[in-house]
Each structure stands twice: as structure tokens, then as C-alpha cells.
Protein backbone atom coordinates (compact mmCIF):
# COMPACT_ATOMS: atom_id res chain seq x y z
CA UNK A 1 0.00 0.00 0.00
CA UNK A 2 1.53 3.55 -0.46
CA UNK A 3 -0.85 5.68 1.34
CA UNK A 4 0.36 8.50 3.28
CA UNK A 5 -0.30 10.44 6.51
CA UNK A 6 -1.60 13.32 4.42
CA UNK A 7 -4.05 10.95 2.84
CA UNK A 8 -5.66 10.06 6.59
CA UNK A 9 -5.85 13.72 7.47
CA UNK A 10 -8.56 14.40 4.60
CA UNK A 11 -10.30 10.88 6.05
CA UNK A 12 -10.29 12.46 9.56
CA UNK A 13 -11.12 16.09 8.26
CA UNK A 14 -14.51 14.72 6.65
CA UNK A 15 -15.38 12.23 9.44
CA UNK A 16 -15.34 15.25 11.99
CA UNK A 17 -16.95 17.83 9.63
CA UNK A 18 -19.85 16.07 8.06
CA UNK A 19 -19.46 17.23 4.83
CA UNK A 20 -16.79 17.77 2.13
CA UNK A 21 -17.33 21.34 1.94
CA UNK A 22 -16.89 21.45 6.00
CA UNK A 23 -13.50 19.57 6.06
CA UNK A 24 -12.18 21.54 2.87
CA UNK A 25 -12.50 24.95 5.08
CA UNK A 26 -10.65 22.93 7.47
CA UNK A 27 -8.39 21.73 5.70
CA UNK A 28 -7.55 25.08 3.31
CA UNK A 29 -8.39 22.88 0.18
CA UNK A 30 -11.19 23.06 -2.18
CA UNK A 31 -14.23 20.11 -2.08
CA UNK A 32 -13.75 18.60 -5.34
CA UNK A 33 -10.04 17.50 -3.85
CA UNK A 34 -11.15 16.25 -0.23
CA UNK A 35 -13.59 13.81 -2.34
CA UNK A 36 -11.10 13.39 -4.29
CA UNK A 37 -8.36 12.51 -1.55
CA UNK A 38 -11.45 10.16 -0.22
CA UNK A 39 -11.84 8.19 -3.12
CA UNK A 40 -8.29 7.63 -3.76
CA UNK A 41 -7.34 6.42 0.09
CA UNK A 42 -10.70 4.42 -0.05
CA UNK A 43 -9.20 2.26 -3.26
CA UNK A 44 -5.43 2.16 -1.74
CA UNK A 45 -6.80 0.09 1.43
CA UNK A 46 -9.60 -1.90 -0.42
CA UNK A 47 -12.69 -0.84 2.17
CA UNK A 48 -15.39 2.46 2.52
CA UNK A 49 -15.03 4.53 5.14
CA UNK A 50 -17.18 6.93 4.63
CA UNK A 51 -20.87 6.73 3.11
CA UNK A 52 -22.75 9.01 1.90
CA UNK A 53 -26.25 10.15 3.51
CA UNK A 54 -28.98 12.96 3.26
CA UNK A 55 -27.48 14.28 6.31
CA UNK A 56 -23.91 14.31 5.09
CA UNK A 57 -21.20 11.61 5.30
CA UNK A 58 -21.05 8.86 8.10
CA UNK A 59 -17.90 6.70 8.91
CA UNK A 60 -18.62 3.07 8.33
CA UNK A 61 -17.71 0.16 10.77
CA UNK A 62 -14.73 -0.21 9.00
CA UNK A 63 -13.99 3.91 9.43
CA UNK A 64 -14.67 3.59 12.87
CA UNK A 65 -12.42 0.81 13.41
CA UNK A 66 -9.37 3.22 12.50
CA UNK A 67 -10.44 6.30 14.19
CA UNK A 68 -8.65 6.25 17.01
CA UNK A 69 -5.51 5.25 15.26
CA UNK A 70 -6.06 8.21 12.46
CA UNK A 71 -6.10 10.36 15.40
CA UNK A 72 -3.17 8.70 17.42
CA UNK A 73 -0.98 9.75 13.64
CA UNK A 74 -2.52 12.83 13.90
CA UNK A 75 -1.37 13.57 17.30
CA UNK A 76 2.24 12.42 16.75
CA UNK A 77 2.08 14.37 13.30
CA UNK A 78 1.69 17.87 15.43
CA UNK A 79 3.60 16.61 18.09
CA UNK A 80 6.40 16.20 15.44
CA UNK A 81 5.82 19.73 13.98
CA UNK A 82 5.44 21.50 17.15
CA UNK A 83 8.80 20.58 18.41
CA UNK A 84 10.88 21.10 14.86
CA UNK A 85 8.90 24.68 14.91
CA UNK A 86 9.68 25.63 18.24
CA UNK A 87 13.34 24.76 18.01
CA UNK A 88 13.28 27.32 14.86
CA UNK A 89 16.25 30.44 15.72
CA UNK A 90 15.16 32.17 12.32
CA UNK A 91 12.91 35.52 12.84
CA UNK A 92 10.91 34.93 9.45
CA UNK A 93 7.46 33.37 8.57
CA UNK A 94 4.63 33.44 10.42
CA UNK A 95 2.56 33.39 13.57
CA UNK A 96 -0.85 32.60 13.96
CA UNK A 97 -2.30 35.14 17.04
CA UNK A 98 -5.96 34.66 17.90
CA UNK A 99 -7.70 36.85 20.41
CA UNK A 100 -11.05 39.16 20.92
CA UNK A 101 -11.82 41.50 18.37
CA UNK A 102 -11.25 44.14 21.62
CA UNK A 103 -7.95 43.13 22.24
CA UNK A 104 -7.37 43.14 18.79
CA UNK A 105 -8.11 46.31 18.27
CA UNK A 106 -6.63 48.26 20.91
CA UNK A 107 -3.53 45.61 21.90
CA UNK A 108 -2.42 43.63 19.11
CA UNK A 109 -2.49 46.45 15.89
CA UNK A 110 -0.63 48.74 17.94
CA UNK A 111 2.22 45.84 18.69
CA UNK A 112 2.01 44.56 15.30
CA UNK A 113 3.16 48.03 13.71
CA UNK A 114 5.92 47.87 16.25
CA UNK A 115 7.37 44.57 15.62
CA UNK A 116 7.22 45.34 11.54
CA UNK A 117 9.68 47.92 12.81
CA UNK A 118 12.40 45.59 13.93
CA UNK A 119 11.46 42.38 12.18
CA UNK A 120 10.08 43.19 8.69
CA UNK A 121 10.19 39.87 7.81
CA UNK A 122 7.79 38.36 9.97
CA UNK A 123 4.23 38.34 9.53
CA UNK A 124 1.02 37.77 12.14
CA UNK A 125 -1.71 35.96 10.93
CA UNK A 126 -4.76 37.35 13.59
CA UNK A 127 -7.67 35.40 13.64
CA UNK A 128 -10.00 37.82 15.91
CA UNK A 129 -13.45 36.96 17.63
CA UNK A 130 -14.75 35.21 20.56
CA UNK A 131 -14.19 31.42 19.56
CA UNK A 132 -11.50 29.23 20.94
CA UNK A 133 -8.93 27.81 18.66
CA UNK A 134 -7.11 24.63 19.73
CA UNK A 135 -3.22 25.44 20.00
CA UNK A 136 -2.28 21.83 20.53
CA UNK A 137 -3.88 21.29 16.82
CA UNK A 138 -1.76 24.52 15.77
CA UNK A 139 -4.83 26.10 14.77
CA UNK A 140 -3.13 28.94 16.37
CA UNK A 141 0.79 29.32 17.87
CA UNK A 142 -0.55 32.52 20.32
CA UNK A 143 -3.65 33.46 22.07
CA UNK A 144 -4.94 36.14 23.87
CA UNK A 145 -7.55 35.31 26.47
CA UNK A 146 -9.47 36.22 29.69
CA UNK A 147 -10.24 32.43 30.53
CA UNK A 148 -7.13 30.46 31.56
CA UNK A 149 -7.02 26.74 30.34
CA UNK A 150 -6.05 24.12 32.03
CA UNK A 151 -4.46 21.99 29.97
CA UNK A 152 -0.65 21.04 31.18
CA UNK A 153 0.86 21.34 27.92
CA UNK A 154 0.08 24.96 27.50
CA UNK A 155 2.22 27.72 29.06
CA UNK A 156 -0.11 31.14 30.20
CA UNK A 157 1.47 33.88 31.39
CA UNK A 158 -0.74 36.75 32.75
CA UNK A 159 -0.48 40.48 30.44
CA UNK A 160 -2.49 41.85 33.51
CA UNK A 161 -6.32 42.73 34.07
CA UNK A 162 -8.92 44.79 31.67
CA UNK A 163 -11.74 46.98 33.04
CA UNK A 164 -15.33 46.15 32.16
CA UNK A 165 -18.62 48.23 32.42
CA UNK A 166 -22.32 48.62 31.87
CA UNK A 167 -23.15 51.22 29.33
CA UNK A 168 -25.96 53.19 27.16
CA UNK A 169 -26.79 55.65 25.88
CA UNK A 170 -27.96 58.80 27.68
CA UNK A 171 -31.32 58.90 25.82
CA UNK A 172 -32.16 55.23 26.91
CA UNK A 173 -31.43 56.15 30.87
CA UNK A 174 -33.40 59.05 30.35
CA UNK A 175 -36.31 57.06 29.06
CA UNK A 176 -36.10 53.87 31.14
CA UNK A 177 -34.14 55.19 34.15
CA UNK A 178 -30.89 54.24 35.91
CA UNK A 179 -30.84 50.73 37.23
CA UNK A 180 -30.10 50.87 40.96
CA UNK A 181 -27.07 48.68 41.77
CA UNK A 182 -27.18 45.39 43.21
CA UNK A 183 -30.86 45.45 42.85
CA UNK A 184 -30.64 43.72 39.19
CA UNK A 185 -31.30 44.45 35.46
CA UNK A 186 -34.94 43.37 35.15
CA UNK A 187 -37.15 45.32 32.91
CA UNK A 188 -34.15 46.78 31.30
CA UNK A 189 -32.83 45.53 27.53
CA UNK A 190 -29.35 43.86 27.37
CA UNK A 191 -27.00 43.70 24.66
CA UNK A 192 -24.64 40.75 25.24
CA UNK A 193 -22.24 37.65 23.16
CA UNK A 194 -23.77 35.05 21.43
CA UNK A 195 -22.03 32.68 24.45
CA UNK A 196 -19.08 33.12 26.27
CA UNK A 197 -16.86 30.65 28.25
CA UNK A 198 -17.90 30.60 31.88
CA UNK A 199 -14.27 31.49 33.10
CA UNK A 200 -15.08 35.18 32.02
CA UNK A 201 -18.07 35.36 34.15
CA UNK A 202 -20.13 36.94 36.52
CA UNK A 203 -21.54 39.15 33.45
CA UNK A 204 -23.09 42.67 33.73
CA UNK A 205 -21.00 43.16 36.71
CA UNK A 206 -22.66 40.28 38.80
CA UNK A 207 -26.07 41.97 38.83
CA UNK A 208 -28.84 39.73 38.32
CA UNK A 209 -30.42 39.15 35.31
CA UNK A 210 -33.88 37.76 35.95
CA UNK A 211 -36.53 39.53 34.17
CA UNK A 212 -34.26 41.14 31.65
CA UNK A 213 -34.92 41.03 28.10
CA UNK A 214 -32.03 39.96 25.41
CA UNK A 215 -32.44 43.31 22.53
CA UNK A 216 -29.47 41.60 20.64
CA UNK A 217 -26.82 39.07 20.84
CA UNK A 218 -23.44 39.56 18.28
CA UNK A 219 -19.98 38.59 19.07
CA UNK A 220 -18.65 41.97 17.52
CA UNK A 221 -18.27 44.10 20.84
CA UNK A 222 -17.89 47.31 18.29
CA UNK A 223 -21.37 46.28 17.00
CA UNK A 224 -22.54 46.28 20.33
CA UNK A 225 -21.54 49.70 21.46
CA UNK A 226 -23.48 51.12 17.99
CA UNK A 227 -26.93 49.58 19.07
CA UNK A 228 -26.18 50.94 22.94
CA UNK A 229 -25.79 54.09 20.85
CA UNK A 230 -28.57 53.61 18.89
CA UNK A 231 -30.79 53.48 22.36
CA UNK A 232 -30.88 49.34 22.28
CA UNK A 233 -29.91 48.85 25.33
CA UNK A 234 -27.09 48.32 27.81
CA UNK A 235 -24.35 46.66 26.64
CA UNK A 236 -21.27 45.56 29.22
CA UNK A 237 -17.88 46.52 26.90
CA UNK A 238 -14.15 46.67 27.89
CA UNK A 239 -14.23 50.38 29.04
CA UNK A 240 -11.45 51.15 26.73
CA UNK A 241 -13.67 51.29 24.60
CA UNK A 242 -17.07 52.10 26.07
CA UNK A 243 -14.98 55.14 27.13
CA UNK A 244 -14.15 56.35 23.49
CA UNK A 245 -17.85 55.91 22.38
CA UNK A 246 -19.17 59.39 22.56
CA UNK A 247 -22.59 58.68 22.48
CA UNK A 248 -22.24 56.27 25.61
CA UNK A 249 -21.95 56.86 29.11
CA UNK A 250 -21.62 54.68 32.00
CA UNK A 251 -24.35 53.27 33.60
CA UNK A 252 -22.76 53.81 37.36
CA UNK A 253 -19.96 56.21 36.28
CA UNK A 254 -18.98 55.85 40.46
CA UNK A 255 -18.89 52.32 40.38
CA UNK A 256 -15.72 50.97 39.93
CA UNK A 257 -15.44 48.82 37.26
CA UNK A 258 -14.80 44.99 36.84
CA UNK A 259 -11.70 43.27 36.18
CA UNK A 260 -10.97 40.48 34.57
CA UNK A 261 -7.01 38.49 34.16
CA UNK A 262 -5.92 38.92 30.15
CA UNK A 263 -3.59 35.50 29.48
CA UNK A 264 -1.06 35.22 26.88
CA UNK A 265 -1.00 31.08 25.88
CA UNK A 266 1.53 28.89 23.69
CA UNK A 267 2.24 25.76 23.20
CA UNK A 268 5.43 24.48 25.83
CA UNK A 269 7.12 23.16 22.72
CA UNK A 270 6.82 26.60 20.72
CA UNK A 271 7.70 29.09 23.43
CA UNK A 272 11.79 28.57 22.92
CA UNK A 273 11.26 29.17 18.58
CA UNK A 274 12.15 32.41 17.65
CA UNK A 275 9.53 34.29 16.13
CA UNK A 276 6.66 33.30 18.87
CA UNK A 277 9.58 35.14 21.58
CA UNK A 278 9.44 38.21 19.13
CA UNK A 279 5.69 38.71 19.51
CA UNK A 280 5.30 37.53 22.40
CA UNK A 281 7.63 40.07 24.17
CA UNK A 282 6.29 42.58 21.99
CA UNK A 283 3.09 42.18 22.96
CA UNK A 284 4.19 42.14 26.80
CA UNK A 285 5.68 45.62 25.92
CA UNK A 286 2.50 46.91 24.82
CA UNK A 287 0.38 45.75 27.02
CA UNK A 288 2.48 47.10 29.83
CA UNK A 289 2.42 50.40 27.92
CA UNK A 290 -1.43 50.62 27.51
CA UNK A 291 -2.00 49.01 31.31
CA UNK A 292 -3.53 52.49 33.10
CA UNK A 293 -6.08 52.47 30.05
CA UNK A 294 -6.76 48.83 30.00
CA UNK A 295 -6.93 48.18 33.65
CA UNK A 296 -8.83 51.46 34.05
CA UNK A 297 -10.77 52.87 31.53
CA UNK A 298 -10.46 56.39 30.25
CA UNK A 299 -13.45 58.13 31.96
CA UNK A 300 -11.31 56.89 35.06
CA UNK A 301 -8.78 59.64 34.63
């Protein structure tokens, strides 16, 4: 037989996704080659392993059978690339960052432009938003998060803490009134995240929710601020930013605000390689620059 590893990552890309279309974004390829990648490995061992059904494609007893040894090759595939990568000295390529579309914004541009300065060969790759990509897959090499995993193989280091507030717009308070603290949000519209990991929690500054309606859910917190604007609702935004919104205030502008830990996360076996050192450091830097206005707002001083 002369199939490859390559050959069992398409298998294992379509088993997981479903479809062809789903495992070709996964995979970077187009459809039309997963099937084709199928077919192919299919003939070279002499059994199906996938059928197709209205629902999409199911592994058959014989795909199930090698499962868990696809994803044993898998494993030692990334384990394998992981530790050539991080043992890299060269400052060229790239790195994949991932973090909130916040962060991205007002931490990672800012150091970006700065590293171009001193390493003009190297080149981020930032995938922003709220979803959490799996660094032991190398779906990213950095990340930039308020929850902290737990997983032993990754190394966090803590950037420091970013203030969080309710606000709206002055119209809205006007109309509906100023919630009175600790007494809870109900009656009053929220604009919040699709879902967020529990690690990031309490939300709206632990006030209680009950009886509170849901005006909108997006994962873009920029979106959210414009339909807080817009009179929408109260929406709870890094105040770095709810600060800068000039049609926002506030809700409790004597309140002090909450904070929650920012984590920077790599793999152990990429934080020796060269190039994740170069962001990560200048990332450090900037976030130590920015800290007053990330830990406190600007309405703060």
C-alpha cells in the first residue's frame, strides 16, 4: 500500500466535519479534492469509510475501526511539527495570534506596527473573535484570552487585568431610568455575546439578570456599542472602549469597574522558537504600555 499520513488527514477532516465542503475549510483545500483525496485512500486500502447520507457523510464500521488510530498519527504528526517549529532560531514566517476583536483592536495592531519595525520579515496571521482555537492542533501558535485553560501542555502567562462596564446611551437612561445597583437588570434591555466561556463570568458586573430582556446578541463588541448608541440597550464593553464611544456613558460612572485576568497562551514546545519570543515580548511591551487604560478605563482619569 503507499498511502500516506496526508491521505488520513482528509479521512479524519470529513469524518469530523460532516461534509466535504466542512473539512475543505478545514483543511484550506477546495471540495472537489477532499472527495477526491477520499476516493483515492478508499481504493489504496480496499474498504469504505465513509458513506454518503442525506445528512452528510457517516464513517462506516470499518472507518470507525481506524479512528482512534487516524487520530493517534494525527497527534504524533503535530507533536512532530510543534517541536521542529519551536526549536526554529530564524525571525521569518509566520505566527498565527488569535484573540477578541477588543484586544485586537486596541492591543495587538498597535504591537504589530511595532514589531514590523524591527522584524520586517515576519508576519502575524490574527484570527480575531470570541471562539476558541485549539493550539495543541496549531490552529493557532498565540492566544490572547481572559479564561485560563487548564491543559498542562500549554504555558499562560498573565499580560495583567482589563476593566469592564455597563453602558448606554444617555437617551435610553433618560427614558427607562438608571438601574439601581445590586438590585438587578430586570425590565431593562441587554445587549450581550452570542455565548461566552464561563471562566469570564459573573456578566453585567454580577447583577442579576432575571426579568431582563435579550435586545441583541453579536460577538462583535464594536457592534454592540453602535446599538447601545442607537438606544438598544445596555451593553457591558471593555471600558477602553465604552470610554471612546461618545454617544455612551456609563451606567454607574462611580462604580468601579470589573476586572478580569488577560492571558497570553503557547504551546510548551513553541515558546523557545524564535519568532513566537518576538511577539510575544512585543506584545508584553504593549500591554504594559497601555496598562492604566486597560486596567482602568479612560473616563477613570
Amino acid at each position: 500500500m503507499t498511502w500516506q499520513w496526508d491521505d488520513v488527514r482528509f479521512f479524519l477532516a470529513v469524518a469530523r466535519a460532516g461534509s466535504l465542503s466542512g473539512a475543505a475549510r478545514a483543511l484550506g483545500t477546495g471540495h472537489v479534492t477532499v472527495g477526491r483525496r477520499i476516493t483515492l485512500l478508499e481504493k489504496q486500502l480496499g474498504v469504505t469509510l465513509l458513506n454518503r447520507t442525506p445528512d452528510g457523510f457517516v464513517t462506516t464500521s470499518a472507518g470507525e475501526a481506524i479512528l482512534r488510530q487516524c487520530a493517534a498519527m494525527e497527534n504524533a504528526a503535530l507533536d512532530l511539527e510543534r517541536i521542529v517549529a519551536g526549536r526554529d532560531a530564524l525571525l521569518t514566517g509566520s505566527v498565527r495570534l488569535t484573540t477578541t476583536e477588543a484586544l485586537a483592536y486596541q492591543l495587538v495592531a498597535p504591537a504589530i506596527a511595532v514589531l514590523r519595525e524591527t522584524h520586517p520579515e515576519l508576519r502575524v496571521d490574527l484570527i480575531a473573535g470570541v471562539r476558541s482555537l485549539d493550539i495543541a492542533r496549531r490552529e493557532a501558535d498565540l492566544a490572547i484570552r481572559f479564561a485560563q485553560p487548564s491543559a498542562s501542555d500549554l504555558v499562560c502567562r498573565k499580560l495583567g487585568e482589563v476593566a469592564f462596564s455597563l453602558y448606554a446611551s444617555k437617551h435610553y437612561l433618560a427614558r427607562k431610568g438608571v438601574p439601581k445597583q445590586d438590585q438587578g437588570l430586570a425590565d431593562f434591555d441587554l445587549i450581550t455575546f452570542t455565548g461566552a466561556p464561563a471562566a469570564t463570568s459573573p456578566f453585567f458586573m454580577g447583577e442579576s439578570l432575571e426579568g431582563a430582556r435579550i435586545a441583541l446578541r453579536c460577538d462583535n463588541p464594536l457592534i454592540q456599542l453602535r446599538a447601545a448608541a442607537c438606544e438598544g440597550g445596555i451593553a457591558e464593553a471593555a471600558c477602553f472602549l465604552g470610554d471612546c464611544a461618545p454617544d455612551l456613558v456609563r451606567v454607574w460612572p462611580d462604580r468601579a469597574p470589573a476586572r478580569r485576568a488577560v492571558w497570553l497562551i503557547m504551546h510548551q514546545d513553541m515558546r523557545r522558537a524564535a519568532r513566537i519570543r518576538a511577539v510575544s515580548s512585543v506584545i508584553t511591551e504593549a500591554f504594559r504600555r497601555q496598562r492604566r487604560i486597560l486596567e482602568q478605563g479612560i473616563a477613570a482619569g
